[in-house]
Protein backbone atom coordinates (compact mmCIF):
# COMPACT_ATOMS: atom_id res chain seq x y z
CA UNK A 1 0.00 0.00 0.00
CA UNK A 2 1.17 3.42 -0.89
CA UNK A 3 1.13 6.37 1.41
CA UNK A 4 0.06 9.67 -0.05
CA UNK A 5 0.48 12.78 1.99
CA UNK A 6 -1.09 16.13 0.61
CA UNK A 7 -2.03 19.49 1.72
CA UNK A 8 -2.91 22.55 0.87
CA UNK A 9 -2.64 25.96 1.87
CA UNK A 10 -3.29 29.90 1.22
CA UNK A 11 -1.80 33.46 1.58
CA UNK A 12 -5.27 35.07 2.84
CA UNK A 13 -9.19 34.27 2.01
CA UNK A 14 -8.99 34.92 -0.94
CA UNK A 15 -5.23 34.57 -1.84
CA UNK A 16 -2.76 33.01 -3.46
CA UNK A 17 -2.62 29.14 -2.90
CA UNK A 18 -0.08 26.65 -3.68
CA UNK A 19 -0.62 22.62 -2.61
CA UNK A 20 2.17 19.93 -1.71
CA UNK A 21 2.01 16.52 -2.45
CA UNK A 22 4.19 13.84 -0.60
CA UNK A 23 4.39 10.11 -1.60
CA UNK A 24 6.22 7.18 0.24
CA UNK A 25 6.69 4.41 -2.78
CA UNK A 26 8.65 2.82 -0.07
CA UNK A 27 12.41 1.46 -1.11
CA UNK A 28 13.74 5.31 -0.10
CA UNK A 29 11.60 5.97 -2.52
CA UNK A 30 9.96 9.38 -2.16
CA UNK A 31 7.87 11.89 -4.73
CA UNK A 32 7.83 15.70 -3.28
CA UNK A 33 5.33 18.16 -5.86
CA UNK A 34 4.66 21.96 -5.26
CA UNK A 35 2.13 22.70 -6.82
CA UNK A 36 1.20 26.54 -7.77
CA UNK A 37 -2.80 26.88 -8.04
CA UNK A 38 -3.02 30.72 -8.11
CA UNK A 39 -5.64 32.74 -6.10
CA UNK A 40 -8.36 30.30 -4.53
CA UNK A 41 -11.20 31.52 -2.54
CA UNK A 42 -10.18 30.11 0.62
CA UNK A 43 -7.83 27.48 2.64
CA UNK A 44 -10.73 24.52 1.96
CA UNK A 45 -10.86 25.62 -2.19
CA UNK A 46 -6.89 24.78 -1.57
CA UNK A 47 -6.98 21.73 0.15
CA UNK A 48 -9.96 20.36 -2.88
CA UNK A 49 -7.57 21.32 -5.39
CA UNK A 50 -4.53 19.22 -3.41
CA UNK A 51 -6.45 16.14 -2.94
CA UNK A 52 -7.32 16.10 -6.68
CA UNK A 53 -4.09 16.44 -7.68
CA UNK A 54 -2.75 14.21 -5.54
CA UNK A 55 -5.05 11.82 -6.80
CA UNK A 56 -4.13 12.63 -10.24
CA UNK A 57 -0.33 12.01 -9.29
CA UNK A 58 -1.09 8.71 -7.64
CA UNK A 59 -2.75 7.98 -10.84
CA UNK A 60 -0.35 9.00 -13.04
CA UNK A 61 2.20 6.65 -11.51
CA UNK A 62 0.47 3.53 -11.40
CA UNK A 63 -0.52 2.75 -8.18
CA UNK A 64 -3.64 1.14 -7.56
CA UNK A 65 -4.06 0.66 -3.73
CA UNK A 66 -3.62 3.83 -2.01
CA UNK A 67 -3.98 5.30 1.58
CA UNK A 68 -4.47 8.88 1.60
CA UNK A 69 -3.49 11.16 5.04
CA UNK A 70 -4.55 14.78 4.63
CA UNK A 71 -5.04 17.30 7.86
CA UNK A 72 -8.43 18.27 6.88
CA UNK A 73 -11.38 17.05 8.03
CA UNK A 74 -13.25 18.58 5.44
CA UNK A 75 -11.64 16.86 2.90
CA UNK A 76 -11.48 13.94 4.79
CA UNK A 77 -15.23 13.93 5.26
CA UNK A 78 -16.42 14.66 2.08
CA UNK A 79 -14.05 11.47 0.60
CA UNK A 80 -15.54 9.38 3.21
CA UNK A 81 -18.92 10.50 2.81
CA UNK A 82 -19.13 10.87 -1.12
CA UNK A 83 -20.89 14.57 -0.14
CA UNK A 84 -19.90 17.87 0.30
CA UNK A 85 -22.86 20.64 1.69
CA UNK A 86 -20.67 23.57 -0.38
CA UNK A 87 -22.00 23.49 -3.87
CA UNK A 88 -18.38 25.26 -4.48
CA UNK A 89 -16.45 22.11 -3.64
CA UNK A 90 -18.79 19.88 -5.61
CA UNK A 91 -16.72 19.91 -8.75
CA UNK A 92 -13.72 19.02 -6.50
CA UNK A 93 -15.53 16.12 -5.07
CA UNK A 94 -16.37 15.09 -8.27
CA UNK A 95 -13.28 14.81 -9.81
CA UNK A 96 -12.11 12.81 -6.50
CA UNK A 97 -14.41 10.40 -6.97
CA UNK A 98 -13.66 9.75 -9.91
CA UNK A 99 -10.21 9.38 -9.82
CA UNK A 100 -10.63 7.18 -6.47
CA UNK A 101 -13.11 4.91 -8.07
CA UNK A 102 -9.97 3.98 -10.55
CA UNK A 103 -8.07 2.37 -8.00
CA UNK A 104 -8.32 -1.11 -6.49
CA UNK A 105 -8.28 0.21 -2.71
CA UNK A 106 -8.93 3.48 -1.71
CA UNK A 107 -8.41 4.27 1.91
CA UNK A 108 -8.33 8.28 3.49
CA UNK A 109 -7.25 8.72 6.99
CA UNK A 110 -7.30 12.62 8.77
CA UNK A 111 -3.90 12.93 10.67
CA UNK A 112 -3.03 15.71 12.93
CA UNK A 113 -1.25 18.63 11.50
CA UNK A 114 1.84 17.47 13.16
CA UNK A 115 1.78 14.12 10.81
CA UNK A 116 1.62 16.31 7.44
CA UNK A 117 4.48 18.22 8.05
CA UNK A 118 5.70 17.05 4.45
CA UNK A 119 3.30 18.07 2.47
CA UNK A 120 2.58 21.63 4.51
CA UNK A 121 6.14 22.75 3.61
CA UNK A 122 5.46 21.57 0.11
CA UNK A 123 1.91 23.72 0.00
CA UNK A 124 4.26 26.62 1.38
CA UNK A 125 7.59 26.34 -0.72
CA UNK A 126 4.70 26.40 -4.05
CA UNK A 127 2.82 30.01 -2.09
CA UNK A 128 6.42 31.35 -1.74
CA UNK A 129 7.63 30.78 -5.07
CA UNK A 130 4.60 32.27 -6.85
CA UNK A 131 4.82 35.19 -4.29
CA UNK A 132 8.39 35.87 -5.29
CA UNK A 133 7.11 35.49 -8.91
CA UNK A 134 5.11 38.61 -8.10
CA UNK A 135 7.61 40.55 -6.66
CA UNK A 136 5.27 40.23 -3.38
């Protein structure tokens, strides 16, 4: 079973948001993505857009049982659930499920913030870069 580690984050609600994916392939093998996502409406909007594209990474590299840890319980609930109550993270959701239904096993687990640590810096390093893009 893989571990997949993601996470994301903003500079203010609104603001610009950047999300960090972390994967354990085990072997010392380890993937690290920033990922620059450009003004979001909020923190949650940021952590949607990680989880898809960690998804979409997992994907990508051909695994096909998966345990997902994220630090939001939104996120986290809506997975679990198959529903989100904000019509604005339905199209998130969506795309989740999708991608999720792909896979053989599917597991998502909330961890405390303390266990993303990964993945936060890698949501931060992708806000910092396209802040120093901006000259801000």
């Amino acid at each position: 079973m893989i571990e997949v580690s993601f996470d994301g984050s903003t500079a203010g609600n609104p603001g610009v948001a950047g999300g960090g994916i972390y994967i354990n392939e085990g072997n010392g093998n380890e993937i690290r993505r920033s990922i620059a996502f450009g003004e979001l409406s909020s923190n949650h909007e940021a952590e949607f857009a990680a989880c898809v594209a960690a998804l979409q990474c997992a994907h990508e590299r051909g695994h096909r049982i998966i345990s997902f840890r994220t630090d939001s319980q939104l996120v986290n609930e809506a997975l679990n659930k198959r529903y989100v109550k904000n019509k604005q993270y339905v199209p998130y959701l969506d795309q989740s499920l999708h991608l999720i239904d792909q896979f053989d096993l599917f597991f998502c687990k909330w961890v405390p913030d303390r266990q993303n640590k990964n993945a936060d810096l890698l949501a931060r390093q992708a806000i910092h870069e396209q802040l120093a893009g901006h000259g801000g």
